[in-house]
Protein backbone atom coordinates (compact mmCIF):
# COMPACT_ATOMS: atom_id res chain seq x y z
CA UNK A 1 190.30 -13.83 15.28
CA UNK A 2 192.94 -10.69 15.78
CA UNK A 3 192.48 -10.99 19.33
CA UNK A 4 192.99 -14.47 19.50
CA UNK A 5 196.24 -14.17 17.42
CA UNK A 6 197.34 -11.50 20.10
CA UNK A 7 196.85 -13.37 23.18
CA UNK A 8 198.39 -16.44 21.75
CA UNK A 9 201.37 -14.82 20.63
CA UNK A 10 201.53 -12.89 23.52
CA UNK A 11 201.21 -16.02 25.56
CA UNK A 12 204.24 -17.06 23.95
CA UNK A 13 206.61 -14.72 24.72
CA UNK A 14 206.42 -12.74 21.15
CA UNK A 15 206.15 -8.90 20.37
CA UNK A 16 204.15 -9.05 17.17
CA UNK A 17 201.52 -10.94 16.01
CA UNK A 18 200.11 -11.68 12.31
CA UNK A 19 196.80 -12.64 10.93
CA UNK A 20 196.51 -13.84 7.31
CA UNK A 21 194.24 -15.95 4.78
CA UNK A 22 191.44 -15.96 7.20
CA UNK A 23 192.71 -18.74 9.89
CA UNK A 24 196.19 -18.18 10.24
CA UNK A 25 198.23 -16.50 13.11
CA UNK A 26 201.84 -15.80 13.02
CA UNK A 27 204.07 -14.71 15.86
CA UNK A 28 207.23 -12.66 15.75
CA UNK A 29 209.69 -11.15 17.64
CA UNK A 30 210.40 -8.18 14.47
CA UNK A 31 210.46 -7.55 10.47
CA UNK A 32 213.11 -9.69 8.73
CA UNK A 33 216.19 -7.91 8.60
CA UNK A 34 215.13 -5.47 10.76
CA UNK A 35 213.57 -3.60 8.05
CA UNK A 36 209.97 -2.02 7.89
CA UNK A 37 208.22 -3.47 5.21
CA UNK A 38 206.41 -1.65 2.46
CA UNK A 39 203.10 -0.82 3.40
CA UNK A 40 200.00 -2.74 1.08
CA UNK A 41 196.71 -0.72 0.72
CA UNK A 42 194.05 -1.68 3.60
CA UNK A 43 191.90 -3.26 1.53
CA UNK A 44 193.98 -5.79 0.48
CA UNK A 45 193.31 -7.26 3.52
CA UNK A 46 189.78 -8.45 2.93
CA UNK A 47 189.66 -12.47 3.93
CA UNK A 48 187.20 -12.28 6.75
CA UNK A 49 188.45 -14.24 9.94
CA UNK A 50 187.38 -18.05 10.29
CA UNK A 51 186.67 -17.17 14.08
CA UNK A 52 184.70 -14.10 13.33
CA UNK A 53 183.67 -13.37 9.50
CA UNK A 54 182.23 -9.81 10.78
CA UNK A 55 186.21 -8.94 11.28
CA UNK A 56 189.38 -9.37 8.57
CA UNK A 57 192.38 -11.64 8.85
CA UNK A 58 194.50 -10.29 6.79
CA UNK A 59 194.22 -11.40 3.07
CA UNK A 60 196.10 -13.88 -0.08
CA UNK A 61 199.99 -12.64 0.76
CA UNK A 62 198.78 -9.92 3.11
CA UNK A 63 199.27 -10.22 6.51
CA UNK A 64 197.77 -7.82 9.21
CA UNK A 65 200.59 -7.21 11.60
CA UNK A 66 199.60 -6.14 15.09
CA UNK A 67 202.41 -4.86 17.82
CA UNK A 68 201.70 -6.28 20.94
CA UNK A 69 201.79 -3.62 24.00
CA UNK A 70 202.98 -5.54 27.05
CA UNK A 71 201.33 -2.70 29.04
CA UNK A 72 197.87 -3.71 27.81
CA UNK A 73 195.82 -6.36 30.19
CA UNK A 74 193.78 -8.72 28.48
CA UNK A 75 191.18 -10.57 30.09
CA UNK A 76 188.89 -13.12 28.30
CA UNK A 77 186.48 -15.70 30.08
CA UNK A 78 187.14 -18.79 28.18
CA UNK A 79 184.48 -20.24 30.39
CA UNK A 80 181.25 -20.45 28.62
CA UNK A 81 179.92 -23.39 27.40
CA UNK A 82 179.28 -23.41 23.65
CA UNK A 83 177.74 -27.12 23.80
CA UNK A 84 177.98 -30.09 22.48
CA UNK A 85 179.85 -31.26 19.22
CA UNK A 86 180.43 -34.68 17.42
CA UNK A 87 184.45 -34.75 17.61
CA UNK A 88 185.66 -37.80 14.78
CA UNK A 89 188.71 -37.77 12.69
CA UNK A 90 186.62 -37.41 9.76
CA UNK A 91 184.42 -34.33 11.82
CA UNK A 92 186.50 -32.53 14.09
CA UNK A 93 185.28 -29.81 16.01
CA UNK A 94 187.98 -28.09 16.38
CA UNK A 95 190.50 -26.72 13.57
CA UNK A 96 194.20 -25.66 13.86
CA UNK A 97 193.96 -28.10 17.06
CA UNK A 98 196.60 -29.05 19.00
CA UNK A 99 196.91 -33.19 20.11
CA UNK A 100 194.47 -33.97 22.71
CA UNK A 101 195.97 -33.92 26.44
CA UNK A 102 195.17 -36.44 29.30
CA UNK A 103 195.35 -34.86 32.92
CA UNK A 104 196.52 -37.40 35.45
CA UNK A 105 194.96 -35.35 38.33
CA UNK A 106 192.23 -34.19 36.65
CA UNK A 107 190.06 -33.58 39.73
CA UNK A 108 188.67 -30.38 37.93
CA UNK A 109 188.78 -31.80 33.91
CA UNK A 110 187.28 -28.58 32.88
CA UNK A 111 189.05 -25.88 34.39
CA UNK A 112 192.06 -27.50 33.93
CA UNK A 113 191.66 -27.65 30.15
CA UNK A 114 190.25 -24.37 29.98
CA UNK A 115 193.16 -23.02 32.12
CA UNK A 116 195.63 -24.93 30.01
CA UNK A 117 194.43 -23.97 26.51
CA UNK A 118 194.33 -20.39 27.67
CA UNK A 119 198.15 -20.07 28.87
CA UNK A 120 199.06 -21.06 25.70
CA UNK A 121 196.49 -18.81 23.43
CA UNK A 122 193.81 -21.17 22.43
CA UNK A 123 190.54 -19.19 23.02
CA UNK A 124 188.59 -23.10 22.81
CA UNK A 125 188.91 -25.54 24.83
CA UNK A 126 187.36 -28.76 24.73
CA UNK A 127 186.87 -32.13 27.17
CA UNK A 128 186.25 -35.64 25.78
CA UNK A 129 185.29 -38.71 26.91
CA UNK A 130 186.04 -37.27 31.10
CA UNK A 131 189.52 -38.22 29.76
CA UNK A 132 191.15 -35.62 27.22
CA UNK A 133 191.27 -32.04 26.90
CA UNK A 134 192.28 -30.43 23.19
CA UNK A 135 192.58 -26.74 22.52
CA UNK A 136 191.86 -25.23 19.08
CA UNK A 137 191.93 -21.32 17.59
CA UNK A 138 188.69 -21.82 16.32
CA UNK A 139 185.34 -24.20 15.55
CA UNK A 140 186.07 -26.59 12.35
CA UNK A 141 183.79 -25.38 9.32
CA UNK A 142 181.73 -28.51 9.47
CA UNK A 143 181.30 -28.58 13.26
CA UNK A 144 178.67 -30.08 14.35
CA UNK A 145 176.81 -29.39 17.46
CA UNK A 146 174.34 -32.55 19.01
CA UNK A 147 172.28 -32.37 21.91
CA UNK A 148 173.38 -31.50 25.03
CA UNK A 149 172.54 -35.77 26.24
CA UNK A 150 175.38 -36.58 24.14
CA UNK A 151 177.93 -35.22 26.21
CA UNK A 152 177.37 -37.77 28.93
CA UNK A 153 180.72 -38.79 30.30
CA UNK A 154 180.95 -37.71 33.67
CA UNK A 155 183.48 -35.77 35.35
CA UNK A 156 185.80 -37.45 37.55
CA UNK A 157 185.19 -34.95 40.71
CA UNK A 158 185.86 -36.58 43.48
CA UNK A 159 182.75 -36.76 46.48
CA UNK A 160 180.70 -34.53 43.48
CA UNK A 161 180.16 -37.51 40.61
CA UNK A 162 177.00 -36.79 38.14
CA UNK A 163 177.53 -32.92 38.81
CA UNK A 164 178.96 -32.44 35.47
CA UNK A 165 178.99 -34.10 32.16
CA UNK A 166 183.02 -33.99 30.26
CA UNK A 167 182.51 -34.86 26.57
CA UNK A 168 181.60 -38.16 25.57
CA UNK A 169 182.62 -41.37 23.38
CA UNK A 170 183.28 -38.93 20.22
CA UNK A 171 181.55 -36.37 21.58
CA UNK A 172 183.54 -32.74 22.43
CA UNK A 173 181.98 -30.76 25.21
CA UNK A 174 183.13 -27.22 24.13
CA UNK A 175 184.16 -23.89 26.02
């Protein structure tokens, strides 16, 4: 989405952020060269985004350009629980993912992960198998969500076991 373009970019230290094709977000600190560049109509932009097709990312060689305004707070619970998904490298749940991440103190698997995908702009976040956490800008086109009894790994929380389920064998509890 936009916003998640924004608060990724944002995230990462950059002044501008770009949405184009549908699913892709570019950062940037200014226009090449300095220079403004020629203006295309609005509705060239019409590729609707992957992350929320009631809302346009941009469009083929157009690329919405948003400033970002330091003075502007952003807050966005990444907390909610979407549910369960099969995660496999032939169906991923998550696209433009980054490598899965292993916490060594992972006394709190899920808020870490959530807290970790959101400093660096991922508005998902998912645990697998009480082990990994991966962060993605949006749900894969084929995800596929299971029953919630599929996610059945449970969370290493120390004097609180069975409390809470994190992922399971291929299976991607998602926030």
């Amino acid at each position: 989405t936009v916003e998640a373009c924004i608060v990724r970019c944002e995230a990462a230290g950059y002044d501008y952020a770009g949405v184009e094709f549908g699913d892709e977000c570019h950062c940037g600190t200014g226009y090449a060269n300095g220079a403004m560049p020629q203006g295309a109509p609005a509705s060239d932009c019409d590729v609707a985004c992957a992350g929320n097709g009631s809302e346009t990312c941009g469009g083929s060689w157009r690329i919405q350009v948003s400033t970002i305004d330091p003075s502007v707070v952003v807050v966005v619970l990444r907390s909610e629980l979407l549910g369960c998904y099969v995660d496999t490298a032939s169906s991923p749940a998550l696209s433009n993912a980054i490598a899965p991440v292993s916490f060594t103190n992972n006394t709190d698997l899920v808020s870490q992960c959530v807290d970790y995908c959101d400093t660096l702009g991922y508005p998902y976040a998912g645990v697998e198998d009480a082990v990994d956490c991966q962060c993605g800008l949006s749900l894969s086109g084929g995800a596929e969500s299971v029953d919630q009894s599929q996610c059945n790994s449970t969370c290493p929380l120390p004097g609180d076991a069975g409390r809470e389920f994190c992922g399971g064998v291929q299976r991607m509890q998602l926030y």
